[in-house]
N, C-alpha and C. Protein backbone atom coordinates (compact mmCIF):
# COMPACT_ATOMS: atom_id res chain seq x y z
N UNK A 1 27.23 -0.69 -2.99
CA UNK A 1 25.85 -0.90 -3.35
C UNK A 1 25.73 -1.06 -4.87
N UNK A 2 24.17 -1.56 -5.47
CA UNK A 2 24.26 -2.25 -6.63
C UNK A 2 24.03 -0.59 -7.47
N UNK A 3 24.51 -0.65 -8.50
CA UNK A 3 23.94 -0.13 -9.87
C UNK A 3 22.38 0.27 -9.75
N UNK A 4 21.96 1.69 -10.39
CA UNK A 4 20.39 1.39 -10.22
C UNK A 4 20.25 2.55 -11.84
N UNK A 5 19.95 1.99 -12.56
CA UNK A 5 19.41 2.52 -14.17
C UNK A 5 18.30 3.71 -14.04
N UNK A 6 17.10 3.09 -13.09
CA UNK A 6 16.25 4.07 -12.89
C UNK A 6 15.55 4.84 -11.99
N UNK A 7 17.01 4.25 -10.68
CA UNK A 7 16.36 5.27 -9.40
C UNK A 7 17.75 5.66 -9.27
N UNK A 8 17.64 6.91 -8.87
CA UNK A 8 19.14 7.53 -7.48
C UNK A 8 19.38 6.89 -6.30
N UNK A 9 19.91 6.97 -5.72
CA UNK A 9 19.60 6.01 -4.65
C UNK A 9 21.04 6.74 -4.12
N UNK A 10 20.36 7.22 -2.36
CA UNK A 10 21.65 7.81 -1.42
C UNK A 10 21.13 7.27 -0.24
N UNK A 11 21.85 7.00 0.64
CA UNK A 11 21.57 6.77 2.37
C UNK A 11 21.99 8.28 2.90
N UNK A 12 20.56 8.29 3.72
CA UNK A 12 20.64 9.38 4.53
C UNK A 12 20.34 8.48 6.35
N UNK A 13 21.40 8.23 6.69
CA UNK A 13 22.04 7.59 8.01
C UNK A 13 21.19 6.22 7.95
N UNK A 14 20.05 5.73 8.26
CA UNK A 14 19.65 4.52 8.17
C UNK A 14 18.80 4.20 7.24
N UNK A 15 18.15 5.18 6.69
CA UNK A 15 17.42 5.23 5.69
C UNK A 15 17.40 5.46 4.13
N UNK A 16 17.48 4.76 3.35
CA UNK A 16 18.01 4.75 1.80
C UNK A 16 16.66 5.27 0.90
N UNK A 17 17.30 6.25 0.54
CA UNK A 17 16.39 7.32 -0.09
C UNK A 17 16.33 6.95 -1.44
N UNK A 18 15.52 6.51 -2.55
CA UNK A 18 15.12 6.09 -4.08
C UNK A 18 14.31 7.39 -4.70
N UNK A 19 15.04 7.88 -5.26
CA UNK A 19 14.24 9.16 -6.33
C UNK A 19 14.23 8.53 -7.46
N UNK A 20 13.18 8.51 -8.20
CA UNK A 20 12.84 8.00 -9.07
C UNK A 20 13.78 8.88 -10.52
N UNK A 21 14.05 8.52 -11.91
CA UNK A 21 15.20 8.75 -12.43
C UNK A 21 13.69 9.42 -13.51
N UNK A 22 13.19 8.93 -14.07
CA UNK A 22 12.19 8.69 -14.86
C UNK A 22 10.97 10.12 -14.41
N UNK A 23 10.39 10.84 -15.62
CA UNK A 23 9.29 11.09 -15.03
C UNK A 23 8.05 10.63 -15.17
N UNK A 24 7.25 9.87 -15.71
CA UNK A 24 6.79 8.91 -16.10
C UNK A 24 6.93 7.17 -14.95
N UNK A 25 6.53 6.82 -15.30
CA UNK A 25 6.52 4.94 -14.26
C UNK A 25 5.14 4.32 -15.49
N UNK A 26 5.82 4.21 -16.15
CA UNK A 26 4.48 3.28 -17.30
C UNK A 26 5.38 1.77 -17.84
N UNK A 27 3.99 1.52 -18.42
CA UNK A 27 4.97 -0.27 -19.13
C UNK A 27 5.66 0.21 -19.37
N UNK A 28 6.67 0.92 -19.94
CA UNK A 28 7.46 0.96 -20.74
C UNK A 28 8.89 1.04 -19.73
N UNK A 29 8.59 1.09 -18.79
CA UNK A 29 10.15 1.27 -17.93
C UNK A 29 9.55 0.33 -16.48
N UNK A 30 8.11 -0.10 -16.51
CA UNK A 30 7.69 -0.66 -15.01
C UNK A 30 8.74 -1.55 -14.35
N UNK A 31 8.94 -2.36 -15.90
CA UNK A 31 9.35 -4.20 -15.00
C UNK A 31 11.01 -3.34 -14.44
N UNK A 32 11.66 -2.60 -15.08
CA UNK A 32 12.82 -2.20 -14.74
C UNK A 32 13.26 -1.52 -13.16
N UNK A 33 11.88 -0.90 -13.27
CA UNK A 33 12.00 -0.16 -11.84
C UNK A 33 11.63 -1.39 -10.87
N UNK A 34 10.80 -1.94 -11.14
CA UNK A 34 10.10 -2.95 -9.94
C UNK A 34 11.45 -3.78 -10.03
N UNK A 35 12.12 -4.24 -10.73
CA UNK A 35 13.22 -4.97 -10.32
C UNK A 35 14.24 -4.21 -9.21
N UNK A 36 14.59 -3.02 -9.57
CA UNK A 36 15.35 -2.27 -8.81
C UNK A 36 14.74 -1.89 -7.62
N UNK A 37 13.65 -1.38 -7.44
CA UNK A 37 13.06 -1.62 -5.93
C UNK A 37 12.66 -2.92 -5.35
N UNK A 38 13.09 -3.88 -6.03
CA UNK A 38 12.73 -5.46 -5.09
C UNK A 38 14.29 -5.50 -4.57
N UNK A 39 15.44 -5.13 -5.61
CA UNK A 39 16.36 -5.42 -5.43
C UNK A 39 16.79 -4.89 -4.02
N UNK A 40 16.49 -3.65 -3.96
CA UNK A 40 16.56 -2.70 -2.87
C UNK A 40 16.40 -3.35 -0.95
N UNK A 41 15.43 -3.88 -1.67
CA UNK A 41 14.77 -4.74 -0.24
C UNK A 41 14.97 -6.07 -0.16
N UNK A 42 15.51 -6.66 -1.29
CA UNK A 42 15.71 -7.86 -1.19
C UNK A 42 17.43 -7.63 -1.06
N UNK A 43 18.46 -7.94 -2.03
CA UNK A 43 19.21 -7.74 -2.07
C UNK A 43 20.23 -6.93 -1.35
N UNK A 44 19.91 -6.12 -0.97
CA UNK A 44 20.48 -4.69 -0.25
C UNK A 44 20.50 -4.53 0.99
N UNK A 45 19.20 -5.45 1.15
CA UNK A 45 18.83 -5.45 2.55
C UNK A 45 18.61 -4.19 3.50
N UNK A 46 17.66 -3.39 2.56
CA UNK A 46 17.19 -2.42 3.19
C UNK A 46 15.96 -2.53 4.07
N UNK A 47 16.55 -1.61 5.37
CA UNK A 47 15.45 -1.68 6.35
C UNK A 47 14.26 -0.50 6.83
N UNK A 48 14.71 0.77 6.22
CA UNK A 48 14.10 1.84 5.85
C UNK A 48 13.87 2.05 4.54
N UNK A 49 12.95 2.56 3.84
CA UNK A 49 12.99 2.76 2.33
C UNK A 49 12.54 4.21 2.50
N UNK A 50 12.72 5.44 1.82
CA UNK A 50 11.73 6.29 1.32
C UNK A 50 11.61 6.51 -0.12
N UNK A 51 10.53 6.73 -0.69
CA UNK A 51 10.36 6.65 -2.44
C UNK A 51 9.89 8.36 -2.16
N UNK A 52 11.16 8.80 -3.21
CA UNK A 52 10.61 10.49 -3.22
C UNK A 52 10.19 10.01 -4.93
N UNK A 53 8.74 10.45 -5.12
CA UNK A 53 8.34 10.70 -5.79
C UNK A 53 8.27 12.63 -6.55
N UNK A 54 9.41 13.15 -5.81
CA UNK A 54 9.35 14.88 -6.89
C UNK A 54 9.36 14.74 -8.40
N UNK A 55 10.25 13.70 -9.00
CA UNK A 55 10.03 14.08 -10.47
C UNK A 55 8.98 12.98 -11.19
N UNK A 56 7.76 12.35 -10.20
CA UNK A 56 7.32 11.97 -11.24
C UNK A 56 5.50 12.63 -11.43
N UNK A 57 5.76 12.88 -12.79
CA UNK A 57 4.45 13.58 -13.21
C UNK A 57 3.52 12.16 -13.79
N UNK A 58 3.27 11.06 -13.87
CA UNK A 58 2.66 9.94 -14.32
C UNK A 58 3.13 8.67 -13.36
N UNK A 59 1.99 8.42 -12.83
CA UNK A 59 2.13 6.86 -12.33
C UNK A 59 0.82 5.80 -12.69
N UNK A 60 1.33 5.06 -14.07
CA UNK A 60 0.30 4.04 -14.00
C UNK A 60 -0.18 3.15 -13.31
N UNK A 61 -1.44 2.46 -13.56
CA UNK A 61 -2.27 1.81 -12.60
C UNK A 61 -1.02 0.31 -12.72
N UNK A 62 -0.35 -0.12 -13.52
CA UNK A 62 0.79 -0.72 -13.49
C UNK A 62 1.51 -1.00 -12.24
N UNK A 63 1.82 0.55 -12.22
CA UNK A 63 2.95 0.91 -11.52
C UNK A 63 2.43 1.30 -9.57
N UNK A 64 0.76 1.74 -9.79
CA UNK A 64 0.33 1.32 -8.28
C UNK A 64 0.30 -0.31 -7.74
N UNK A 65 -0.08 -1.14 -9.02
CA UNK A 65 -0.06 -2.43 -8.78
C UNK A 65 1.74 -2.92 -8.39
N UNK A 66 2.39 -2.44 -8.78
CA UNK A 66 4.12 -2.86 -8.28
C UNK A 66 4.23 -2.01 -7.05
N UNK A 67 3.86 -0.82 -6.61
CA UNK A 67 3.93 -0.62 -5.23
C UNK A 67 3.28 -1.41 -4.14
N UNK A 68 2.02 -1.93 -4.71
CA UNK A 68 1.49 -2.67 -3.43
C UNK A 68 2.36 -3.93 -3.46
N UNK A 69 2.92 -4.50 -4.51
CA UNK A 69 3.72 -5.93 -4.36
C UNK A 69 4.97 -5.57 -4.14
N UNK A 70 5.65 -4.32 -3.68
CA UNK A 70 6.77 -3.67 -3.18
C UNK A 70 6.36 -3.66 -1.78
N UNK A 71 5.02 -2.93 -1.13
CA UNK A 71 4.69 -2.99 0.36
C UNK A 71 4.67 -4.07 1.02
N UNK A 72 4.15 -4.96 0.12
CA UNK A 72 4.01 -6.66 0.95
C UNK A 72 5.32 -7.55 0.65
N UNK A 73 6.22 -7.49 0.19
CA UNK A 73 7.61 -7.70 -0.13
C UNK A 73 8.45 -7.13 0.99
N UNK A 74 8.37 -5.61 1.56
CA UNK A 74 9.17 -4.79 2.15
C UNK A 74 8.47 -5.74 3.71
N UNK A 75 7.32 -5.58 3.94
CA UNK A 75 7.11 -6.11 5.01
C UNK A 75 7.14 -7.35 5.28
N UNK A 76 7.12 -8.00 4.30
CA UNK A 76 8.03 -9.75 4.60
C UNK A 76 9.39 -9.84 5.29
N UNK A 77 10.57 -8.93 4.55
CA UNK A 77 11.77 -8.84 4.71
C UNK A 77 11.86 -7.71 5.81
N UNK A 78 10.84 -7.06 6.42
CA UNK A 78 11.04 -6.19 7.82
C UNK A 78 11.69 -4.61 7.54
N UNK A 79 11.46 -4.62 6.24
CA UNK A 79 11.44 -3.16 5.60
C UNK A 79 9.84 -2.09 5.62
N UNK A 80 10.53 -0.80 6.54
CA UNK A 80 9.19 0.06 6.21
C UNK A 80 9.63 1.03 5.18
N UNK A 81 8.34 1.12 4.84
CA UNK A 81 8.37 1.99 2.93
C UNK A 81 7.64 3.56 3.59
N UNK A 82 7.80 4.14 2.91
CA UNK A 82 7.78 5.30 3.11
C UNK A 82 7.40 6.21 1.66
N UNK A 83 6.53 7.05 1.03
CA UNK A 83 6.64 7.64 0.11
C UNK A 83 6.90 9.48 0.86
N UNK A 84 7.21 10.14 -0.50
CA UNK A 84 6.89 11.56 -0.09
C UNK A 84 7.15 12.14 -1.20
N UNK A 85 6.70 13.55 -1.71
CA UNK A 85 6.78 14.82 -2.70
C UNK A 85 6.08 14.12 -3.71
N UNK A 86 5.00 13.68 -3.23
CA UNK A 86 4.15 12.92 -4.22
C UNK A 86 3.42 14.47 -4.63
N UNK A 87 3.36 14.42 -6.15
CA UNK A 87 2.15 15.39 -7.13
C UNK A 87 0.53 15.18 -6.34
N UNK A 88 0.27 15.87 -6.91
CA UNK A 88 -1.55 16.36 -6.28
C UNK A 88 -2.13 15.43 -7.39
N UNK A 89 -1.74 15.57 -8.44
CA UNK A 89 -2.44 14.48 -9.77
C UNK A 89 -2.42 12.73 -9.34
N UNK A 90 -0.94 12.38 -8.54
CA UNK A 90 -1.19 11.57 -8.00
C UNK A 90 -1.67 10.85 -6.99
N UNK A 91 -1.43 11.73 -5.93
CA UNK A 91 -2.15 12.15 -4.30
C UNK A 91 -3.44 11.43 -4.93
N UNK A 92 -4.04 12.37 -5.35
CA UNK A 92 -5.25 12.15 -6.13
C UNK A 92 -5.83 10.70 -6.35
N UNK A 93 -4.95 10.30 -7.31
CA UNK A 93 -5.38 8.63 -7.50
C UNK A 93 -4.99 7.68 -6.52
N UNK A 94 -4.06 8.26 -5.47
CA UNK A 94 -3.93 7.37 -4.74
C UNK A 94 -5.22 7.38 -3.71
N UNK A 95 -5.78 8.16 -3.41
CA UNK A 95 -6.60 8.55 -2.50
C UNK A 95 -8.15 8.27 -3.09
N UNK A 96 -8.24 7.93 -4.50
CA UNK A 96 -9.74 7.45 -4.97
C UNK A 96 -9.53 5.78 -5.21
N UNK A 97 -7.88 5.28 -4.95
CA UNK A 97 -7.61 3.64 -4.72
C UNK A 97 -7.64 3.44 -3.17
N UNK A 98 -7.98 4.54 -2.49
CA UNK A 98 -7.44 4.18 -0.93
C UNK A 98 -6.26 3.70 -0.66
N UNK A 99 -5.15 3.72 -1.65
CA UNK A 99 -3.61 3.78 -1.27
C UNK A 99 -3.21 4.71 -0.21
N UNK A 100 -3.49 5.35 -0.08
CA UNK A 100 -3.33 6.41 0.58
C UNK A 100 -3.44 6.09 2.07
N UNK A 101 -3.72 5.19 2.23
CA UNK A 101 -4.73 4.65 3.70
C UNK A 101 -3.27 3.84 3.63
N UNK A 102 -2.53 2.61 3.04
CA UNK A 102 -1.92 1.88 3.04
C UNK A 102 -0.35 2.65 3.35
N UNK A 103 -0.28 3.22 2.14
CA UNK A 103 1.17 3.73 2.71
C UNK A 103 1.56 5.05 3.35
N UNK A 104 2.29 5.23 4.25
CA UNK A 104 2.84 6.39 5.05
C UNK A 104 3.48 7.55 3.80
N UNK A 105 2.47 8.31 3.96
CA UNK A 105 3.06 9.59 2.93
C UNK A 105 3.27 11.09 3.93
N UNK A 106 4.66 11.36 3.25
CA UNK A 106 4.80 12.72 3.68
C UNK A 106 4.71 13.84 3.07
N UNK A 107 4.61 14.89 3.06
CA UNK A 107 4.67 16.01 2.04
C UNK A 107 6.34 15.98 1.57
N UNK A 108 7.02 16.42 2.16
CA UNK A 108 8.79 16.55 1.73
C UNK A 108 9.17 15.51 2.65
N UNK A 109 10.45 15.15 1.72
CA UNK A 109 11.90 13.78 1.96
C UNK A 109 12.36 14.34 3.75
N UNK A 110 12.54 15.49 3.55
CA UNK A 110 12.76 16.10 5.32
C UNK A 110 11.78 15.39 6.20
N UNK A 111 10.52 15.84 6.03
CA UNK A 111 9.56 15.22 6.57
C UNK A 111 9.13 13.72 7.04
N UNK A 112 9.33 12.91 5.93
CA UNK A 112 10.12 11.55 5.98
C UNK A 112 10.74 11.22 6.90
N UNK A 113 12.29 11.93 6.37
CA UNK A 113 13.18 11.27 7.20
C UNK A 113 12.87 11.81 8.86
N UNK A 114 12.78 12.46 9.01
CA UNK A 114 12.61 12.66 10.67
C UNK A 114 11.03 11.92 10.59
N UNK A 115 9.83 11.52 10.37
CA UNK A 115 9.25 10.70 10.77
C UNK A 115 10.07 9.02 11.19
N UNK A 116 10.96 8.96 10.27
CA UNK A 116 11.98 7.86 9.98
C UNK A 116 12.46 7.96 11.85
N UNK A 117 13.05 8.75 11.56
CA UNK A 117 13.36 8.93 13.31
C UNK A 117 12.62 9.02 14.62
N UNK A 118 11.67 9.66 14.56
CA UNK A 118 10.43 9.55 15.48
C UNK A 118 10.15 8.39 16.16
N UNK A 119 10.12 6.87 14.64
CA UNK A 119 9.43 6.04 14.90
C UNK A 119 10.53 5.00 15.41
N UNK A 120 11.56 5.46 15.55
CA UNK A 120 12.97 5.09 16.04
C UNK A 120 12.75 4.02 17.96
């Protein structure tokens, strides 16, 4: 698998898990990450995604705008996205954008992944 600067990135059996490296997601690192999560789904050919969001304390309106062009990307190529250990600060904004409505969030990566399986 490729190199990734600003995510971790492990497979847990079908599903390829992206922890974000960064705590922060602002201009200043966006275009880098959005490359590495297109790459993910494009390139990699991932068919499960989960984005553990635990270490990030900041997500710009940037960086909600590259998730929704990550959701409609993932579902072109027949990838489901998945977030989880999303902050309450962000919860938050996702839920006054109605993101929240759009993508499948879990509380913990456990949680996730066995939804991952469920929907098996």
């Amino acid at each position: 698998m490729t190199e990734y600067r600003r995510l971790s990135i492990k497979e847990v059996g079908e599903v390829t898990v992206a922890r974000f490296r960064d705590w922060r997601i602002e201009d200043s690192n966006i275009t880098e990450v959005e490359e590495e999560l297109f790459r993910l789904v494009d390139a990699d050919g991932c068919h499960k995604l989960l984005l553990n969001f635990a270490t990030v304390d900041f997500l710009s309106s940037a960086g909600l705008g590259r998730l929704l062009a990550l959701d409609q990307k993932a579902k072109k190529n027949g990838c489901v996205v998945k977030l989880s250990d999303i902050r309450p600060e962000i919860q938050q904004i996702l839920a006054i954008t109605k993101l929240d409505r759009l993508f499948d969030i879990k509380d913990t990566e456990v949680d996730a992944l066995a939804s991952f399986q469920e929907s098996a």
